[in-house]
Protein backbone atom coordinates (compact mmCIF):
# COMPACT_ATOMS: atom_id res chain seq x y z
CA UNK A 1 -2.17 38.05 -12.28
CA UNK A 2 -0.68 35.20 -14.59
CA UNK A 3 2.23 36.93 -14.47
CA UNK A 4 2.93 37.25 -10.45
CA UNK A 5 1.81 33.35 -10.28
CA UNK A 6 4.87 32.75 -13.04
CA UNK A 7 7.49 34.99 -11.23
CA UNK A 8 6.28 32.69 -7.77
CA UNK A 9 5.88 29.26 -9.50
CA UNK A 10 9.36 30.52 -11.05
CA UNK A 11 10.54 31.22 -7.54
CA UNK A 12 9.77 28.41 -5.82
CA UNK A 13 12.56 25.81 -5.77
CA UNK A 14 15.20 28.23 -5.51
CA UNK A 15 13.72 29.82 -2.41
CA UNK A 16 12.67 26.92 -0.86
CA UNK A 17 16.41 25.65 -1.08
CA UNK A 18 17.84 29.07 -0.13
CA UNK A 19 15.84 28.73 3.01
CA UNK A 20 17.09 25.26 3.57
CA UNK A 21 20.73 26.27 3.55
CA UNK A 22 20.15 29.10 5.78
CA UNK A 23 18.61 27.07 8.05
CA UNK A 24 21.16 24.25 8.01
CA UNK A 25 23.81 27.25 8.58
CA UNK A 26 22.29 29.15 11.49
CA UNK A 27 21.67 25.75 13.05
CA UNK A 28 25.53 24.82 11.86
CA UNK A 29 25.00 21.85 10.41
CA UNK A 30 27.19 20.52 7.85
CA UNK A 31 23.93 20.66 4.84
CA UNK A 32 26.21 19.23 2.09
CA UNK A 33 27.24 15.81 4.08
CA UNK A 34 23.42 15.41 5.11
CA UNK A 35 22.64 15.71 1.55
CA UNK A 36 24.83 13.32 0.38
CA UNK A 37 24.38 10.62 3.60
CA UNK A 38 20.51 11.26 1.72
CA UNK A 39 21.32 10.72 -1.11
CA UNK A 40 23.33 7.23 -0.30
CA UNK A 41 19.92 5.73 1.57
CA UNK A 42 17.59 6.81 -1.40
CA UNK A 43 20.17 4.46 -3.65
CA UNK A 44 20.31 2.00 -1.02
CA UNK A 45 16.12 2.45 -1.25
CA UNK A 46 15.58 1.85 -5.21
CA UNK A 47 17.84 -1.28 -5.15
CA UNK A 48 16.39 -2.50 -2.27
CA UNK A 49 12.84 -2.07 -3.83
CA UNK A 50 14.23 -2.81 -7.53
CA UNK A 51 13.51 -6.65 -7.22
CA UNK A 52 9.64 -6.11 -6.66
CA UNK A 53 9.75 -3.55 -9.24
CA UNK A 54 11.42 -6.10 -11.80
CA UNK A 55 8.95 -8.84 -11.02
CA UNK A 56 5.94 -6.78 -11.74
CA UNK A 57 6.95 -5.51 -14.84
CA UNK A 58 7.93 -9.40 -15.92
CA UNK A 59 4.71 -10.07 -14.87
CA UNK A 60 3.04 -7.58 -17.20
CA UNK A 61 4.94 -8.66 -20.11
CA UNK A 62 4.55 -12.67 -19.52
CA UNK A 63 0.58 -11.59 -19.01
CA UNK A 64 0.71 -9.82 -22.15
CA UNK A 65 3.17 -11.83 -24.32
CA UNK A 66 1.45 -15.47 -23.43
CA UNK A 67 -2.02 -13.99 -24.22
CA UNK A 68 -3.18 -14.66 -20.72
CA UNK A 69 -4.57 -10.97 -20.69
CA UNK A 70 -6.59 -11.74 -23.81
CA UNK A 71 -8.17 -14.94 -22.05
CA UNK A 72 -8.64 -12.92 -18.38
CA UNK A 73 -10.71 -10.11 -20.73
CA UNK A 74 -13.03 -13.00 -22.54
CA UNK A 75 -13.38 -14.43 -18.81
CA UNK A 76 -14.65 -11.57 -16.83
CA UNK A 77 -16.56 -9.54 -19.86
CA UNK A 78 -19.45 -11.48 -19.08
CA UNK A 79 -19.53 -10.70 -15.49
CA UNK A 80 -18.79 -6.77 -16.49
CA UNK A 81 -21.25 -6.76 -18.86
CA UNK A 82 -23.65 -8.34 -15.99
CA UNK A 83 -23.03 -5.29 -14.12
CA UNK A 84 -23.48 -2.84 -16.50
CA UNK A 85 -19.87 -1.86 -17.45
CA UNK A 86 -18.72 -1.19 -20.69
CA UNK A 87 -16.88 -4.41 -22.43
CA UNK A 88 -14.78 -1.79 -23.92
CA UNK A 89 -13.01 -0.88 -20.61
CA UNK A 90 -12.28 -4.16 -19.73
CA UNK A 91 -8.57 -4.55 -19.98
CA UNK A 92 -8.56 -0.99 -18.91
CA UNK A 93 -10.11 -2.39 -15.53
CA UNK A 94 -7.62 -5.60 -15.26
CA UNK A 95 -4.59 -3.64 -15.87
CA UNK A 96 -5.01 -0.70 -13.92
CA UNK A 97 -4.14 -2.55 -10.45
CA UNK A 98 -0.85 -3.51 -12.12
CA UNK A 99 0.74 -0.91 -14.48
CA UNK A 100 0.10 2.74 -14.46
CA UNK A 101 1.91 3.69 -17.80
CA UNK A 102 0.11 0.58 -19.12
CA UNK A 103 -3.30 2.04 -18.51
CA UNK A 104 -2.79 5.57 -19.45
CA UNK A 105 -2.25 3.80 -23.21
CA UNK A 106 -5.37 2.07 -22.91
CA UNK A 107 -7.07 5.85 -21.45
CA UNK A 108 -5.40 7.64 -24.64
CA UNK A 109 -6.58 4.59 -27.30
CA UNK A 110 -9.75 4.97 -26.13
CA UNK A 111 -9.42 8.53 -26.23
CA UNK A 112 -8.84 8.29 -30.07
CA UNK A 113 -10.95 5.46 -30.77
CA UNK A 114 -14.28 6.67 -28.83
CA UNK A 115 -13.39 10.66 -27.91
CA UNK A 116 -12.30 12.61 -25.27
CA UNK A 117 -16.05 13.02 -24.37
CA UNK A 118 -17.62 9.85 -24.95
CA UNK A 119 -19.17 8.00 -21.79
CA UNK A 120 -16.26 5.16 -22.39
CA UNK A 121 -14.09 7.74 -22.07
CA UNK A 122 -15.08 9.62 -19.21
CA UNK A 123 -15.54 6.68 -17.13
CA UNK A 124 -11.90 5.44 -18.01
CA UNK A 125 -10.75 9.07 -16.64
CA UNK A 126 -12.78 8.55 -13.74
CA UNK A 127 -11.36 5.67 -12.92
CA UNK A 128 -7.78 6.54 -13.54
CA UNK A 129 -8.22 9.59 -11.44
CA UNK A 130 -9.70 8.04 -9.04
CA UNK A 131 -7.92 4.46 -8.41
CA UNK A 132 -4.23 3.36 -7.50
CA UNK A 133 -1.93 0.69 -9.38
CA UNK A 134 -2.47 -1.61 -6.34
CA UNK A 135 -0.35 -4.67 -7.14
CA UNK A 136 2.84 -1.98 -7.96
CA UNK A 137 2.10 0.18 -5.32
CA UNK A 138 2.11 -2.59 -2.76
CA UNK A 139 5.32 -4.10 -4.50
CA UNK A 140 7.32 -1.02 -3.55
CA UNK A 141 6.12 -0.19 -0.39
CA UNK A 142 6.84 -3.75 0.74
CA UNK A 143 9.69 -4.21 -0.63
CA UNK A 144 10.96 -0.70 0.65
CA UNK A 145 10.35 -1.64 4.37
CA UNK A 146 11.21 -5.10 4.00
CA UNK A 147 7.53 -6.60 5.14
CA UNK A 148 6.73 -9.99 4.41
CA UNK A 149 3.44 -10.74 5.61
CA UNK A 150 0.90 -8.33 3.06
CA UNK A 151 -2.34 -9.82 5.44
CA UNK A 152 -4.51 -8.39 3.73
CA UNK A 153 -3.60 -5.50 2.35
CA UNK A 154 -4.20 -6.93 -1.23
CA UNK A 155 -7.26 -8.10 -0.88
CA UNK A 156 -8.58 -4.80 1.04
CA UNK A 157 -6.85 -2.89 -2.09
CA UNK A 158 -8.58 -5.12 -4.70
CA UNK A 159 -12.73 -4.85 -2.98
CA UNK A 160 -11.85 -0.96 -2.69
CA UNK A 161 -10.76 -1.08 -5.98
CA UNK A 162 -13.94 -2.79 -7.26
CA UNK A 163 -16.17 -0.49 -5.14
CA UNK A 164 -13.97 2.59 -6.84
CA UNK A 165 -14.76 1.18 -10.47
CA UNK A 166 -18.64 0.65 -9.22
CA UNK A 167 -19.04 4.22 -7.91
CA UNK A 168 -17.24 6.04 -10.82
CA UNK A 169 -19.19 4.46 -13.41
CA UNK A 170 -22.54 5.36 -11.26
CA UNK A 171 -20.94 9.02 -11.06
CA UNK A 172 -20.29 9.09 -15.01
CA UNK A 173 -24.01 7.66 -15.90
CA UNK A 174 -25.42 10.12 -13.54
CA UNK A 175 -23.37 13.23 -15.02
């Protein structure tokens, strides 16, 4: 059985663009300068979008760098803690709205530090499973259509964020 899923898994891609050429020629359309016109707007897409991308990233690092991470952990571990989540998932839980990458290296040093199975742990998957990097997210979505006016997308994103966080850590005391 392994072995048929390989051969299909295997199969996939070049099938899927063998059927895609067919098409294009049965329906005579010129596949290669569609491809390439594609091609053209996704470039025209990412540097669009690059600014935003740029600006989060310098945010990260100026958060990180200046120690204004450190003092954003000390000031909301108290009101965690108050709600019954771990202090050790705190800059787990600031970050995650912000940098992806960033919080998959807190997910793995807590991973090491506490183990895989550990309630820290499982409520850190949870949540990374479970929650988007908001502020990025938002960064290149808006800057890919060129909106200006966010409303209130961010803070929609941030109170279903918070209610995400709530609800996985109720799901990972419960289990």
């Amino acid at each position: 059985m392994n072995q048929i899923l390989n051969t299909v898994s295997a199969m996939f891609i070049p099938a899927l663009l063998t059927i895609i050429l067919v098409h294009g020629f049965v329906r005579k359309v010129n596949v290669y300068n569609l491809f390439l016109e594609g091609c053209k707007e996704g470039l025209t897409t990412a540097v669009e979008i690059m600014p935003f991308i740029i600006a989060v990233f310098a945010a990260i690092t100026v958060m990180t760098d200046s120690g204004a991470l450190s003092w954003i952990e000390k000031a909301c571990e108290p009101v965690f803690k108050l709600l019954g989540m771990p202090s050790e998932l705190t800059s787990f839980m600031i970050m995650r709205p912000i940098s992806g990458s960033g919080t998959l290296v807190i997910v793995e040093s807590i991973a090491e530090q506490y183990g895989p199975d550990s309630f820290i742990c499982r409520c850190a998957s949870v949540i990374m499973g479970s929650s988007e990097t908001l502020l990025y997210a938002v960064a290149v979505y808006f800057g890919a259509t060129s909106v200006k006016n966010m409303r209130h997308t961010v803070p929609a994103g941030l109170a279903g964020y918070i209610v995400g966080i709530w609800l996985s850590l109720i799901l990972c005391r419960v289990m």
